[in-house]
N, C-alpha and C. Protein backbone atom coordinates (compact mmCIF):
# COMPACT_ATOMS: atom_id res chain seq x y z
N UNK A 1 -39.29 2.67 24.42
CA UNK A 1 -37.91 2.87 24.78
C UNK A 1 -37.78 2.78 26.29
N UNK A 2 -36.48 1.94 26.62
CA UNK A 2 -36.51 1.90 28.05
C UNK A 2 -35.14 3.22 28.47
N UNK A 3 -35.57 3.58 29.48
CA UNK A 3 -34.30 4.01 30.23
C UNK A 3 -34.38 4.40 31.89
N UNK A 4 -32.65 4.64 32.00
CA UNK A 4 -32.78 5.18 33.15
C UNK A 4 -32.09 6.37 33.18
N UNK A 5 -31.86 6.84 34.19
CA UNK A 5 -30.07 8.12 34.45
C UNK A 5 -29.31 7.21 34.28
N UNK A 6 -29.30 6.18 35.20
CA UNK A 6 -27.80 5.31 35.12
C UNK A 6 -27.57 4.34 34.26
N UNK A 7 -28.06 4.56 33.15
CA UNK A 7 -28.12 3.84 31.83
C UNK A 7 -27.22 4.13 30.91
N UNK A 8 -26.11 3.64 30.49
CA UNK A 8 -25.33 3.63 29.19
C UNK A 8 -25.94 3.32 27.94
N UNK A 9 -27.21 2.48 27.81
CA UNK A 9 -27.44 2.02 26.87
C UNK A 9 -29.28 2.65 26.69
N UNK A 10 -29.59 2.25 25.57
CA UNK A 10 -31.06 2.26 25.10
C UNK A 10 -31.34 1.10 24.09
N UNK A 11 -32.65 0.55 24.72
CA UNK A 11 -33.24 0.06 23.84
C UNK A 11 -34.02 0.40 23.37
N UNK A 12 -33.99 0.50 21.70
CA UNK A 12 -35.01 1.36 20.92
C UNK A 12 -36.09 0.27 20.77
N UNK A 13 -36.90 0.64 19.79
CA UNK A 13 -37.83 0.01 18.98
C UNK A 13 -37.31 -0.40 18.01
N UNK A 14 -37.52 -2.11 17.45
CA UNK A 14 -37.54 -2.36 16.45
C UNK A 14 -37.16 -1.64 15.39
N UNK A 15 -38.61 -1.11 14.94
CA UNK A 15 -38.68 -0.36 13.60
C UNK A 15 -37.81 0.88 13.62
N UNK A 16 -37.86 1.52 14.70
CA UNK A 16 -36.85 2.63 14.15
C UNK A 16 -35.33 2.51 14.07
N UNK A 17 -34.81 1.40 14.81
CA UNK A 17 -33.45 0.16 13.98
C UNK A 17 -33.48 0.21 12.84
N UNK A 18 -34.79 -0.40 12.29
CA UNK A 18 -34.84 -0.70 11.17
C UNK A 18 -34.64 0.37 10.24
N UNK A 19 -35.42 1.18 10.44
CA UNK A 19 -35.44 2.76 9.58
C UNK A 19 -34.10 3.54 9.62
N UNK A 20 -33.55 3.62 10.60
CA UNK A 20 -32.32 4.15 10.85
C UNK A 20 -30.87 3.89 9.83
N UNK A 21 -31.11 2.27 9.58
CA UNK A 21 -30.10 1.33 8.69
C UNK A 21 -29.97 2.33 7.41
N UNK A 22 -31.04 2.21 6.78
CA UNK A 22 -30.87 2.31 5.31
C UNK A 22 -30.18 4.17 5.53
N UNK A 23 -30.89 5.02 6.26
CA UNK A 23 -30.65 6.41 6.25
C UNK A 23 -28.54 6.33 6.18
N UNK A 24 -28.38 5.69 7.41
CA UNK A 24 -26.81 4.95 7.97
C UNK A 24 -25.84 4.84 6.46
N UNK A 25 -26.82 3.88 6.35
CA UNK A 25 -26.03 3.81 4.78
C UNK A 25 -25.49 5.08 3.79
N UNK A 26 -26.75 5.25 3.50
CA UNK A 26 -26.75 6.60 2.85
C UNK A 26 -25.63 7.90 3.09
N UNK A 27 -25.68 7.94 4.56
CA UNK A 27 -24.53 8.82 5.24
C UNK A 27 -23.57 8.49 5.21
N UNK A 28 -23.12 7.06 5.54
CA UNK A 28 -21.93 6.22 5.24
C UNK A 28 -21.25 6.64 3.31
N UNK A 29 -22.33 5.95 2.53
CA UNK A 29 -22.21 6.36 0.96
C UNK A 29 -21.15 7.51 0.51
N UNK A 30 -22.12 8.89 1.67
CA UNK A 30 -22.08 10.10 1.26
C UNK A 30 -20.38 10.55 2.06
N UNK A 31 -20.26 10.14 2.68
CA UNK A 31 -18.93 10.17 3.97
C UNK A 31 -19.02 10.96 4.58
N UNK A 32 -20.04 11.23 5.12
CA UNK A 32 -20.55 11.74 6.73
C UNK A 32 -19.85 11.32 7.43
N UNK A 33 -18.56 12.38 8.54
CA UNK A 33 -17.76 11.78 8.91
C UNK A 33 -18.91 11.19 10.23
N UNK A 34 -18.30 9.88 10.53
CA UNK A 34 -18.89 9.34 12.01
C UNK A 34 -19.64 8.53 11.45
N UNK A 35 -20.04 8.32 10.04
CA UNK A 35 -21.37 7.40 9.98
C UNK A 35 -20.83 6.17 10.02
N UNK A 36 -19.89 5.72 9.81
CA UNK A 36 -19.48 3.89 9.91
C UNK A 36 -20.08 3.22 11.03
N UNK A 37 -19.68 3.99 12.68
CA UNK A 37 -19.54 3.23 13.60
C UNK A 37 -21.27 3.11 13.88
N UNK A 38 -21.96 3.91 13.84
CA UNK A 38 -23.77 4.08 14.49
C UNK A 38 -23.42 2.76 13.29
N UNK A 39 -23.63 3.08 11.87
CA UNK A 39 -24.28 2.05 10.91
C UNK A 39 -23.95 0.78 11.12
N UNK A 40 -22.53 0.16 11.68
CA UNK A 40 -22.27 -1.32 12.34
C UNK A 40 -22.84 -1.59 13.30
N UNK A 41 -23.12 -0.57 14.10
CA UNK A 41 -24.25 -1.12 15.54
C UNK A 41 -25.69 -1.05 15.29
N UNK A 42 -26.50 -0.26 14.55
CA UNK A 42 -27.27 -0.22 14.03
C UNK A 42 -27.27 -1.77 13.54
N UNK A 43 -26.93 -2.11 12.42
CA UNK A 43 -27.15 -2.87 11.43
C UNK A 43 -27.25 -4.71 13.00
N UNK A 44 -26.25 -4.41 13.66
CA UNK A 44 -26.54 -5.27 14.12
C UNK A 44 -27.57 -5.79 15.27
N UNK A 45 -27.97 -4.23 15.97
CA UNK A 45 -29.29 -4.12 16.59
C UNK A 45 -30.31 -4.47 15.56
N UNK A 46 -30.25 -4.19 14.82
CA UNK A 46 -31.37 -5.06 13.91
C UNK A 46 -31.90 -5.79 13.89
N UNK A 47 -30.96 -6.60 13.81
CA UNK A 47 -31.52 -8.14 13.76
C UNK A 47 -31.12 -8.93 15.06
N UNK A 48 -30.93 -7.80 16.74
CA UNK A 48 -30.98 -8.31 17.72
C UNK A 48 -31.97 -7.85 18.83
N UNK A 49 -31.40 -7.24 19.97
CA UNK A 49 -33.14 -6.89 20.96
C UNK A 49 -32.72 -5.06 20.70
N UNK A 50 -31.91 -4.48 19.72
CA UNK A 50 -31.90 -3.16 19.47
C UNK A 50 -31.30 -2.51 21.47
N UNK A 51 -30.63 -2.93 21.52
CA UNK A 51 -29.80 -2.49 22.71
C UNK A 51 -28.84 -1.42 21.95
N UNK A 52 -28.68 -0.30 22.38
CA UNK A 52 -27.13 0.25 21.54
C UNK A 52 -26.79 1.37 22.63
N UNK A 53 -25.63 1.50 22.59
CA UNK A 53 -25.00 2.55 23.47
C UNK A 53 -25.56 3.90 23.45
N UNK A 54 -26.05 5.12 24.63
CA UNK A 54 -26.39 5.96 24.20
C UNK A 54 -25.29 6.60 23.51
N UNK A 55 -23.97 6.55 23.50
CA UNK A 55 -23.46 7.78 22.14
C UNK A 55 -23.21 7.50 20.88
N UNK A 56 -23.77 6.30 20.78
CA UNK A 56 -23.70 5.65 19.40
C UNK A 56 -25.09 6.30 18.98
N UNK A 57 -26.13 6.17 19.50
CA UNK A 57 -28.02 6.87 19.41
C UNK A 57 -27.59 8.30 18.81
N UNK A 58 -27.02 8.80 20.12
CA UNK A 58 -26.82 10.71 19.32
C UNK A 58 -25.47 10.74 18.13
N UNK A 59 -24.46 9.90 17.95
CA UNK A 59 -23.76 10.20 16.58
C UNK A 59 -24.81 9.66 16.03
N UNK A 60 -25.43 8.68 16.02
CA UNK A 60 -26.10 8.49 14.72
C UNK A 60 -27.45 9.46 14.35
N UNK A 61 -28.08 10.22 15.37
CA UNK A 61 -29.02 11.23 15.20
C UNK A 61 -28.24 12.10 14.62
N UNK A 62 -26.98 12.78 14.94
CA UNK A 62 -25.94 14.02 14.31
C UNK A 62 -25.80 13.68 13.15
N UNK A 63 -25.44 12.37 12.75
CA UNK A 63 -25.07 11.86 11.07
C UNK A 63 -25.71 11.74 10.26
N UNK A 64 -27.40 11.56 11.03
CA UNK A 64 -28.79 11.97 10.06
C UNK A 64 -29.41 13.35 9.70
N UNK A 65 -28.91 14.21 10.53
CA UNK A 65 -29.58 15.47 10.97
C UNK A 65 -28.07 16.08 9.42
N UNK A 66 -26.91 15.84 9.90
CA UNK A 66 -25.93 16.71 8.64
C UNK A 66 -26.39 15.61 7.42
N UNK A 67 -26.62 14.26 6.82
CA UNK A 67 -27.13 13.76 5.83
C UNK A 67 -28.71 14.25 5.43
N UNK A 68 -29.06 15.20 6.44
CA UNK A 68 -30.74 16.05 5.61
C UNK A 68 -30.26 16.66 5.18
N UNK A 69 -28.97 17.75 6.21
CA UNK A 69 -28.64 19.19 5.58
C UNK A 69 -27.77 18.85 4.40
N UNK A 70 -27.52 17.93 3.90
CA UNK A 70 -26.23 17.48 2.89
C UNK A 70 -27.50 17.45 1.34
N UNK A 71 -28.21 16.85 1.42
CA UNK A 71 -29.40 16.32 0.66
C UNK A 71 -30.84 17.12 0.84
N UNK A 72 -30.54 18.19 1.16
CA UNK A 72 -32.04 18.82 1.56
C UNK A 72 -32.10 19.83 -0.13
N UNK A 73 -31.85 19.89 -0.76
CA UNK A 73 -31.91 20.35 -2.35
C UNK A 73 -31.71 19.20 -3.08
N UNK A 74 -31.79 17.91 -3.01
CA UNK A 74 -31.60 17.05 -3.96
C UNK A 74 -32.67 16.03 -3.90
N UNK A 75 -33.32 15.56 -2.48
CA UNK A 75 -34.48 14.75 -2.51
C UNK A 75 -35.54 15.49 -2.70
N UNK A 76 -37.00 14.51 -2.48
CA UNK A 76 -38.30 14.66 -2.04
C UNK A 76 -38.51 15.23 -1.04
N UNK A 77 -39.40 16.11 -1.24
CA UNK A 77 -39.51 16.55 0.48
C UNK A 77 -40.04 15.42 1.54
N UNK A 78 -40.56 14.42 1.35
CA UNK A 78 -40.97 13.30 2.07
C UNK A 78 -39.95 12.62 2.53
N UNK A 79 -39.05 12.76 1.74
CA UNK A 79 -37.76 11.63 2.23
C UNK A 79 -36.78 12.85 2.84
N UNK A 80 -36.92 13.77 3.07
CA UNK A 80 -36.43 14.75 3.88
C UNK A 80 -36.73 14.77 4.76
N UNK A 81 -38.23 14.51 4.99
CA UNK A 81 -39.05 14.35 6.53
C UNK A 81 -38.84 13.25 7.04
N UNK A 82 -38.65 12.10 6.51
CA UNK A 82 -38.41 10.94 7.08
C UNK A 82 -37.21 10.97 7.62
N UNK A 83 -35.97 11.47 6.86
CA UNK A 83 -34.55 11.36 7.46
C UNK A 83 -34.72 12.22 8.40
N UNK A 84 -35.21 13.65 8.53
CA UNK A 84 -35.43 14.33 10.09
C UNK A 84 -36.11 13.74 11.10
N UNK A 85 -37.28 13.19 11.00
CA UNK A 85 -38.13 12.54 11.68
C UNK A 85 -37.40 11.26 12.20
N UNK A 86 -36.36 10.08 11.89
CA UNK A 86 -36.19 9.23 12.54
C UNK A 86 -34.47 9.71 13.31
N UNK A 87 -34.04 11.00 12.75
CA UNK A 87 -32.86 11.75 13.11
C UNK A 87 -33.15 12.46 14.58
N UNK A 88 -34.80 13.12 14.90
CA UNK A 88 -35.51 13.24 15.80
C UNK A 88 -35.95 12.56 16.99
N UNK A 89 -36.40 11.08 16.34
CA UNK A 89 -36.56 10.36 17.29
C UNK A 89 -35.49 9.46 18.13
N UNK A 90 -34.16 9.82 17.56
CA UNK A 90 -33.15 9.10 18.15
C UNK A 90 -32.68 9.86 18.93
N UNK A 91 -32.75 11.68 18.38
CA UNK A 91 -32.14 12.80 19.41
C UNK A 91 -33.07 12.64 20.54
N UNK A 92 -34.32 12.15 20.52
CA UNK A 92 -35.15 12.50 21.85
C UNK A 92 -35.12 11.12 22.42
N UNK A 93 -34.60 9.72 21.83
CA UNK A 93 -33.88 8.56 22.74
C UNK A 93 -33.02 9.27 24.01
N UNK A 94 -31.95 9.77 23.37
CA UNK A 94 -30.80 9.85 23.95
C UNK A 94 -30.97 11.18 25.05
N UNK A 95 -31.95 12.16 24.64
CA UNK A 95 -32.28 13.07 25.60
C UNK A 95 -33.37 12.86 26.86
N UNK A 96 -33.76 11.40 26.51
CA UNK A 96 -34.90 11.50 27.75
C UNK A 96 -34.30 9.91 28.40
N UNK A 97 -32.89 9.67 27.99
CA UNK A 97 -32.17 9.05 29.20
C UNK A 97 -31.58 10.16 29.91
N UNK A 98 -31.25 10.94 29.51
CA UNK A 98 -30.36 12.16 30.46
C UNK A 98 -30.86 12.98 31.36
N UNK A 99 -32.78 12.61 31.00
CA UNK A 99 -33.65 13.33 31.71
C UNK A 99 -33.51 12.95 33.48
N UNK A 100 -33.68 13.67 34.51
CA UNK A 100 -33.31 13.32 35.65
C UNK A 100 -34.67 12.19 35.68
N UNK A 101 -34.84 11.07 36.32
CA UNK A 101 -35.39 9.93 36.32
C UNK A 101 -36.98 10.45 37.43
N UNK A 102 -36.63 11.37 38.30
CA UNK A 102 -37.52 12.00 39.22
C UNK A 102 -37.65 13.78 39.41
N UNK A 103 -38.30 14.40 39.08
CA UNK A 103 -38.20 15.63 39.19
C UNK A 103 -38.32 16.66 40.26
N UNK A 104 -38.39 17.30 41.35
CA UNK A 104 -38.04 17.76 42.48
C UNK A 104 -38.64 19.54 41.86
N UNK A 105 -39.51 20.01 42.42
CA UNK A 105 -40.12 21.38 41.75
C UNK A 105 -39.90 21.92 43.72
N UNK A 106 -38.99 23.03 43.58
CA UNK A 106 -38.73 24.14 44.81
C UNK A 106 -39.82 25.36 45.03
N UNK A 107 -40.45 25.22 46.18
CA UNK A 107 -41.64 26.32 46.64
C UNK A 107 -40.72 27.44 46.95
């Protein structure tokens, strides 16, 4: 993942585009409010260089994180971990662009 501070955007990885889609759906399915807009940018980072806005990254981490808590008595526990786990890795996209780029520690 690239970033900066003065970055609007992130580029993820591939695969977790990829992984992200189908979860998207699912939330979309379920009517998670907010899931449309991540799942159209999603879907189309996909199958491009996965550029996407950072507040499109954290709704779509929020819309995975309430689609566990929505489905956390009805799946596998594996597919519970997976929807937290790539709901995770998008919250810590979007939190380590916000990270200050240089850190400054006061004696």
């Amino acid at each position: 993942m690239t970033s900066s501070s003065f970055q609007r955007t992130l580029i993820l990885p591939a695969t977790l585009c990829e992984q992200a889609v189908p979860y998207l759906e699912q939330a979309a399915r379920r009517t998670v409010d907010g899931a449309g807009a991540p799942l159209k940018a999603f879907r189309a980072a996909a199958d491009g260089d996965c550029t996407l806005p950072v507040s499109v990254v954290e709704q779509a981490a929020g819309c995975l994180l309430v689609l566990a808590t929505e489905t956390a008595q009805s799946v596998r526990p594996s597919v519970l971990r997976a929807t937290i786990g790539v709901a995770l890795c998008l919250r810590d996209a979007v939190e380590a662009v916000r990270q200050p780029a240089l850190t400054t520690r006061f004696w």
